[in-house]
C-alpha atoms as a PDB file:
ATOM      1  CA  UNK A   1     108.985  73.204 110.873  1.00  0.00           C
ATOM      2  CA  UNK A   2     106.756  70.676 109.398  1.00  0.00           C
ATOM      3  CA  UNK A   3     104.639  73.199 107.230  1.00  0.00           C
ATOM      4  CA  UNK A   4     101.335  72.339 108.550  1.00  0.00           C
ATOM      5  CA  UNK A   5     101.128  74.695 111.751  1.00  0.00           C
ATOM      6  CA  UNK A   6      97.595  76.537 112.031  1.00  0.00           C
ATOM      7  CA  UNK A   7      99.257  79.761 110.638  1.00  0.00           C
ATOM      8  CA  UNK A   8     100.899  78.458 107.922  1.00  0.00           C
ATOM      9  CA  UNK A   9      97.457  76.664 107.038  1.00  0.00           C
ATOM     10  CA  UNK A  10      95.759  79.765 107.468  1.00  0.00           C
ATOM     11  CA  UNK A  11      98.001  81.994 105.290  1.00  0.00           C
ATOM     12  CA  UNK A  12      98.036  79.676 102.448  1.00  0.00           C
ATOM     13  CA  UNK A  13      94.053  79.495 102.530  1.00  0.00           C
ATOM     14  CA  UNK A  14      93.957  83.790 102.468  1.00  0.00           C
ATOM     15  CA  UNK A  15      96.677  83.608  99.759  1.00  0.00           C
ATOM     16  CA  UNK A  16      94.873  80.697  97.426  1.00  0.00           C
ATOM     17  CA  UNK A  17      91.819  82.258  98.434  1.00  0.00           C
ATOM     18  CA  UNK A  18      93.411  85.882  97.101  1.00  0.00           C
ATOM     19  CA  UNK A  19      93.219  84.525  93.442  1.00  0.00           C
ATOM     20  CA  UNK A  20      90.141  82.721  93.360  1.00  0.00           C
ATOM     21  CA  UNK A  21      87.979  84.577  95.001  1.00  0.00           C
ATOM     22  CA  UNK A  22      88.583  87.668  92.971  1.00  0.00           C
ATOM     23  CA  UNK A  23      88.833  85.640  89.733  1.00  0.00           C
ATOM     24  CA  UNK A  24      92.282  86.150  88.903  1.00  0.00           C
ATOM     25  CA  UNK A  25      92.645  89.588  89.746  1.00  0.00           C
ATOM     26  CA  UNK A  26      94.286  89.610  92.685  1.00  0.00           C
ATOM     27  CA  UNK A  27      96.329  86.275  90.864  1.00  0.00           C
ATOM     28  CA  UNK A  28      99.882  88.267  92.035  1.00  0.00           C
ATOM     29  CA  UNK A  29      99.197  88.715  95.320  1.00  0.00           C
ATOM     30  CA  UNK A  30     100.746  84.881  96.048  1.00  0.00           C
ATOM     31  CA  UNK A  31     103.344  85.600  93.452  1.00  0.00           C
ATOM     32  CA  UNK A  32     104.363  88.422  95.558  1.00  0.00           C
ATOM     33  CA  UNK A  33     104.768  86.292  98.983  1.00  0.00           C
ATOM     34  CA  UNK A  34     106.785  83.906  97.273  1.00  0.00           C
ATOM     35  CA  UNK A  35     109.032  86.456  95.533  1.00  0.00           C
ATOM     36  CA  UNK A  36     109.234  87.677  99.173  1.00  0.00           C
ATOM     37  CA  UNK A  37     110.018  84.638 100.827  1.00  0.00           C
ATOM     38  CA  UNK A  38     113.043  83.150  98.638  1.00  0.00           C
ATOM     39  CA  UNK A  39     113.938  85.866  97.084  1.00  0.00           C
ATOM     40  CA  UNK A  40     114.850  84.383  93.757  1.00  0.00           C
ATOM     41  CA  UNK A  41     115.109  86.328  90.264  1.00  0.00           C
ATOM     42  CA  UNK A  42     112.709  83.810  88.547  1.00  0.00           C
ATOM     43  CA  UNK A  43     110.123  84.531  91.656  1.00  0.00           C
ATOM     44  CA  UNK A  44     110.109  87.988  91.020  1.00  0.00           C
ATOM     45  CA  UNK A  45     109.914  87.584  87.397  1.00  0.00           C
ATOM     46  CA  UNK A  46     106.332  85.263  87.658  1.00  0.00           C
ATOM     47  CA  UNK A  47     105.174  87.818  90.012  1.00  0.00           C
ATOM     48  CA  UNK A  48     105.840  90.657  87.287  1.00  0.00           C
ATOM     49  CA  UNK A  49     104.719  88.884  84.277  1.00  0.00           C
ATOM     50  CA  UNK A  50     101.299  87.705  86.495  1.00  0.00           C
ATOM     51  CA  UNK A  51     101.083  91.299  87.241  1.00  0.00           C
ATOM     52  CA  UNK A  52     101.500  92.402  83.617  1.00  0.00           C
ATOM     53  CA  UNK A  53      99.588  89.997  82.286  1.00  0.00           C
ATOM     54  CA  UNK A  54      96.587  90.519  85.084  1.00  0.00           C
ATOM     55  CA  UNK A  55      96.530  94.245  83.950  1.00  0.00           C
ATOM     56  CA  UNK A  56      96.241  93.506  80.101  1.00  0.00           C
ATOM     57  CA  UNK A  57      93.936  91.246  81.042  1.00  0.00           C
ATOM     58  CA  UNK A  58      91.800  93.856  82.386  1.00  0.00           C
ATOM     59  CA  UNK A  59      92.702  96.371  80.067  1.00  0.00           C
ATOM     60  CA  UNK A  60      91.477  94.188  76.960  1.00  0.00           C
ATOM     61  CA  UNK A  61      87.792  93.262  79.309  1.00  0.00           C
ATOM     62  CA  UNK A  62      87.555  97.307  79.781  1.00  0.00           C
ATOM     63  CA  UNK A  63      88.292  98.366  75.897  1.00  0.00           C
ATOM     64  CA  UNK A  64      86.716  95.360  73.861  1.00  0.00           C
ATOM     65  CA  UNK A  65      82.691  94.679  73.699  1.00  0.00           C
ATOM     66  CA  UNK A  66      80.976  92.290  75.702  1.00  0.00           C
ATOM     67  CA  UNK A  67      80.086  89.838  73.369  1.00  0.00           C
ATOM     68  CA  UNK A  68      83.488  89.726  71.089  1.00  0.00           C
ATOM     69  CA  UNK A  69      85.951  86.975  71.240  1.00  0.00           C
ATOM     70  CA  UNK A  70      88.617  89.267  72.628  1.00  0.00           C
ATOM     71  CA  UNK A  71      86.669  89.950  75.598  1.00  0.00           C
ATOM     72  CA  UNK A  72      85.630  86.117  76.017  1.00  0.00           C
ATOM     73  CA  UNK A  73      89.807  85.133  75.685  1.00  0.00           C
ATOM     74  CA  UNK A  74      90.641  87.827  78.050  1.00  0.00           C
ATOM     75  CA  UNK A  75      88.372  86.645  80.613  1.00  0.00           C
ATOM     76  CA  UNK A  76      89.127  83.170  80.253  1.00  0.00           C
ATOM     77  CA  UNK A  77      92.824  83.867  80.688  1.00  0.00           C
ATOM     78  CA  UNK A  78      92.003  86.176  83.332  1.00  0.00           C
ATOM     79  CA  UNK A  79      90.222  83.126  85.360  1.00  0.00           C
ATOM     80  CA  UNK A  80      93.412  80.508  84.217  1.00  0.00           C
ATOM     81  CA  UNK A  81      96.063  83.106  85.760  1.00  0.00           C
ATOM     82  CA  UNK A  82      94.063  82.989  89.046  1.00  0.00           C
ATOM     83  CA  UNK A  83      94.198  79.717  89.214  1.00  0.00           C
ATOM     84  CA  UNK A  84      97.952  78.977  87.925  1.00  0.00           C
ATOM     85  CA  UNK A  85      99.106  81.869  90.543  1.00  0.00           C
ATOM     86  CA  UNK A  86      96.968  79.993  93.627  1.00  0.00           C
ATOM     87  CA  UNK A  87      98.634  76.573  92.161  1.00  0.00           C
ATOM     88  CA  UNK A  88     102.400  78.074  92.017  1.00  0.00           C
ATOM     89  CA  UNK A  89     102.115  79.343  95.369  1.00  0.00           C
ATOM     90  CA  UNK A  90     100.646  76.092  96.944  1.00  0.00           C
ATOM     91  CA  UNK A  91     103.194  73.912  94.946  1.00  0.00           C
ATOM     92  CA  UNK A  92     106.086  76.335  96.442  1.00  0.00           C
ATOM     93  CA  UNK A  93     104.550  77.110  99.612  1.00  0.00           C
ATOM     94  CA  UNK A  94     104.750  73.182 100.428  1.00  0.00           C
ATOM     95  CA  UNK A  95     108.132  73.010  99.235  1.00  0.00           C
ATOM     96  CA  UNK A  96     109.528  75.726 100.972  1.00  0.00           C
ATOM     97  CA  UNK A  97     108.360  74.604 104.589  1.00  0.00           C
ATOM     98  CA  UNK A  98     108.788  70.875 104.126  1.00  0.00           C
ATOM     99  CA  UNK A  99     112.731  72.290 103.950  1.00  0.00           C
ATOM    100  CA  UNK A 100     113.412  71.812 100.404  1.00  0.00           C
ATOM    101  CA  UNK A 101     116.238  73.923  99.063  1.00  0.00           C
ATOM    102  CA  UNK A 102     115.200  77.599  98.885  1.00  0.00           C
ATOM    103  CA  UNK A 103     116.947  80.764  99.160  1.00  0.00           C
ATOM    104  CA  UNK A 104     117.300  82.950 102.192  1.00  0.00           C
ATOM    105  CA  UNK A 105     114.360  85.023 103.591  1.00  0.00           C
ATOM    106  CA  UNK A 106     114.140  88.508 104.200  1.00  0.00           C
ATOM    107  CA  UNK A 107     113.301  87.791 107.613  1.00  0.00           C
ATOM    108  CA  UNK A 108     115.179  85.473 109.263  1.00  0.00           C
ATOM    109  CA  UNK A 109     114.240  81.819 110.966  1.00  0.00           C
ATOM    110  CA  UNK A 110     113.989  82.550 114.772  1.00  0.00           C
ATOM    111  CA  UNK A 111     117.221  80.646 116.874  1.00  0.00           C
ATOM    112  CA  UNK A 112     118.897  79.511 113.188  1.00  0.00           C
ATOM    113  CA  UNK A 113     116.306  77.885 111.422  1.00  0.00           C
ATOM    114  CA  UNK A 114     113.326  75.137 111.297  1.00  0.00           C
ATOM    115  CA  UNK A 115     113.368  72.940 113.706  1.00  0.00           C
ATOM    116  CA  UNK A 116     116.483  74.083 116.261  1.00  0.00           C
ATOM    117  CA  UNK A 117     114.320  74.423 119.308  1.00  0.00           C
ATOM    118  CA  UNK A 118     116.165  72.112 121.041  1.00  0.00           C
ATOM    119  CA  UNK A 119     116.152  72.996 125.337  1.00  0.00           C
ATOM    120  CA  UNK A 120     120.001  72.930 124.929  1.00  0.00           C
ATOM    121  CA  UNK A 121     120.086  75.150 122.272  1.00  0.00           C
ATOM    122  CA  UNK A 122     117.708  77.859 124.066  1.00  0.00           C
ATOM    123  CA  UNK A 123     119.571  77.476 127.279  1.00  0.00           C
ATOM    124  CA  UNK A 124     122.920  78.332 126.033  1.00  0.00           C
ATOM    125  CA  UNK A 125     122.953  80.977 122.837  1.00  0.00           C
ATOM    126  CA  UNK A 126     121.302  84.028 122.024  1.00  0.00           C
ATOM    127  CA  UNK A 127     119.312  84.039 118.712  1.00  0.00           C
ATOM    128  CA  UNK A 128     121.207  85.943 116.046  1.00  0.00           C
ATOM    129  CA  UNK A 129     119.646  86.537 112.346  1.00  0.00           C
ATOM    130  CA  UNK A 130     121.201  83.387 110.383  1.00  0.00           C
ATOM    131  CA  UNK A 131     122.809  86.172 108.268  1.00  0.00           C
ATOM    132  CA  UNK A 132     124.476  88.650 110.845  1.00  0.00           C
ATOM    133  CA  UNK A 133     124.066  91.664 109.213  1.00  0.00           C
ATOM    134  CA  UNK A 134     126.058  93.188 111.269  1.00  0.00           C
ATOM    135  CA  UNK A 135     124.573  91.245 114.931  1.00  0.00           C
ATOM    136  CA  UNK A 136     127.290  90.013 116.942  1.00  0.00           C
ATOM    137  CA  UNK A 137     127.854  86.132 117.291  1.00  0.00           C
ATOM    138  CA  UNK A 138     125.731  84.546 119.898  1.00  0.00           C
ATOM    139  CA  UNK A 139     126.933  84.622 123.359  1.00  0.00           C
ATOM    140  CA  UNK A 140     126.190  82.096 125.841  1.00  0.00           C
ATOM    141  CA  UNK A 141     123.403  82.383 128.381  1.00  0.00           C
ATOM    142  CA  UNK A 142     123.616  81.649 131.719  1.00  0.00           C
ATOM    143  CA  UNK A 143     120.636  79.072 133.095  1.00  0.00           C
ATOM    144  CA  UNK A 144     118.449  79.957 134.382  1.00  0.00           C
ATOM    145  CA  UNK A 145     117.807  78.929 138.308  1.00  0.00           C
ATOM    146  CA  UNK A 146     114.877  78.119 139.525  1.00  0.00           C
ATOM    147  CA  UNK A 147     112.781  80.575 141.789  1.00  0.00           C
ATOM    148  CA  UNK A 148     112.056  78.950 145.375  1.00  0.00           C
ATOM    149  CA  UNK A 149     108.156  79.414 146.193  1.00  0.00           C
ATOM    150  CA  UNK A 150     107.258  81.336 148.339  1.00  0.00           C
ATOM    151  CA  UNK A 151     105.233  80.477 151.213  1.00  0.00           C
ATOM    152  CA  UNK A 152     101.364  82.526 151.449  1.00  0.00           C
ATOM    153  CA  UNK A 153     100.542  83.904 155.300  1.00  0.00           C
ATOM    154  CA  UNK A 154      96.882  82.339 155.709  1.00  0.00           C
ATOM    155  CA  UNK A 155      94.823  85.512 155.518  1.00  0.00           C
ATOM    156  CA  UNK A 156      94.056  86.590 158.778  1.00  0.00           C
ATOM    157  CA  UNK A 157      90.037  86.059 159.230  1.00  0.00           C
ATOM    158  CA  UNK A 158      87.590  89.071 159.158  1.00  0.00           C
ATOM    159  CA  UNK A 159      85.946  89.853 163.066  1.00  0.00           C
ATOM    160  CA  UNK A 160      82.418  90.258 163.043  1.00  0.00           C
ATOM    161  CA  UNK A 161      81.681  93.626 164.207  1.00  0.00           C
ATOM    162  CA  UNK A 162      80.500  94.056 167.960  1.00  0.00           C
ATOM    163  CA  UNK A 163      76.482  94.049 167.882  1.00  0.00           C
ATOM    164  CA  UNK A 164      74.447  96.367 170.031  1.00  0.00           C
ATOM    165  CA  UNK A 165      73.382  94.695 172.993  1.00  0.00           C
ATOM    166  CA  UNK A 166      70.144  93.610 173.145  1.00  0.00           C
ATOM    167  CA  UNK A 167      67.093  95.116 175.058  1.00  0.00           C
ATOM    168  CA  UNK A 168      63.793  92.860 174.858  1.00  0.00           C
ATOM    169  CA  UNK A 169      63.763  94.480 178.492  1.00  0.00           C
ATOM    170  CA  UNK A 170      63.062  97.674 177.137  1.00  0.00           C
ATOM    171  CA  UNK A 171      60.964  96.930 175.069  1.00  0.00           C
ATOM    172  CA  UNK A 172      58.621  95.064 177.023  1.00  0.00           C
ATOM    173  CA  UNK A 173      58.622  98.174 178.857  1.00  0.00           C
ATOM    174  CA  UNK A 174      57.818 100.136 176.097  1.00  0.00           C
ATOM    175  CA  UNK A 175      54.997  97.829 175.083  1.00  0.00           C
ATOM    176  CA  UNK A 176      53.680  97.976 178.737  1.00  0.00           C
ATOM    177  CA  UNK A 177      53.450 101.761 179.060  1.00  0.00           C
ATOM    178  CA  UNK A 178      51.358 102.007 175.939  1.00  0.00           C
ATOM    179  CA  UNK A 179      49.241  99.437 177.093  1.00  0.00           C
ATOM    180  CA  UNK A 180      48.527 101.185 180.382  1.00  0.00           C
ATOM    181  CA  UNK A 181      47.956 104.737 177.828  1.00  0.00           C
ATOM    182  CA  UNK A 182      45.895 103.006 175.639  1.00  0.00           C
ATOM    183  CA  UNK A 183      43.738 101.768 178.587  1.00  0.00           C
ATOM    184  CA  UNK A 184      43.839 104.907 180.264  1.00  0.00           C
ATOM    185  CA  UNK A 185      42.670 106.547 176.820  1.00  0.00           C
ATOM    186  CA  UNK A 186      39.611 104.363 176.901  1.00  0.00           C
ATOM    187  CA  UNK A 187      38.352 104.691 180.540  1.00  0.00           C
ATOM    188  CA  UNK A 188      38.518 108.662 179.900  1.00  0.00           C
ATOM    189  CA  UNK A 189      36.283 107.906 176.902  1.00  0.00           C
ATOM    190  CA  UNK A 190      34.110 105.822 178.320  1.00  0.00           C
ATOM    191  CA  UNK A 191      33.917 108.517 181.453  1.00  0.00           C
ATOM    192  CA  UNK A 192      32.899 111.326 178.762  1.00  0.00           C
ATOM    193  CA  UNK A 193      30.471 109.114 177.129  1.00  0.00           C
ATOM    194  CA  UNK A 194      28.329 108.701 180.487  1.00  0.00           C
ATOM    195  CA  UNK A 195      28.427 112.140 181.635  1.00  0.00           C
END
């Protein structure tokens, strides 16, 4: 793994961005990934003393008045230990996906470790954890064959439904019969009218 992926991008801009942002409060928070991701003694002893040191911090900004040199130290340091924690963690962050020496993770590399995603290598082991714990050894995987496509029937095409047949006939008919009312209506009419 080269260490610039999107995700690995994005997590080290929420994790610098952790310290900053809240002006060194949240300073430990990238302590604590790295501590999590070597797993080294001096890791975890940064991310205690940022921790301790974050909450004096605090503690002295809380007790002391606003406008006394305590108070103005405090805050100051408060600020630097936000912005040595989002330093550490970029410096070690860098190193520890460019493949520099670094001790094993709690969660282990997919297929081995960085950069063994190798065709070959998919196509004939398992992936184990790269420390067992107990997993047995990888066992080899058949290949896979290839699936023959399979030929689609042409839909069969929709009938139109059968239409009524058509009567102009009829209607004609119709058309003539109310002509020969309508004329009838007006002779009587014109009979009542002379009488």
């Amino acid at each position: 793994m080269n260490g610039s992926g999107p995700r690995v991008i994005t997590l080290r801009v929420v994790f610098i961005a952790c310290a900053l942002v809240s002006c060194g409060l949240l300073a430990s928070v990238p302590m604590l990934r790295i501590a999590l991701l070597r797993r080294r003694t001096l890791d975890w002893l940064a991310f205690w003393a940022m921790l301790a040191l974050t909450i004096a911090y605090f503690f002295v900004v809380g007790v002391m008045p606003e406008n006394s040199w305590q108070t103005n130290v405090a805050v100051a340091l408060l600020l630097g230990s936000g912005a040595v924690g989002a330093v550490y963690f970029l410096i070690t962050d860098i190193a520890l996906h460019r493949g520099l020496p670094a001790a094993p993770s709690a969660f282990p590399a997919p297929y081995g470790g960085y950069g063994a995603y190798s065709p070959q290598h998919l196509q004939t082991t398992v992936p184990t954890p790269a420390y067992g714990y107990g997993y047995p050894p990888a066992q080899p995987v058949p290949p896979v064959q290839p699936v023959p496509p399979v030929q689609q029937q042409p839909l069969p095409v929709p009938q139109p439904a059968p239409q009524p047949p058509q009567q102009p006939h009829r209607i004609d008919q119709v058309r003539a019969e109310l002509d020969e009312l309508s004329d009838l209506l007006r002779n009587e009419r014109k009979g009542e009218g002379g009488r």
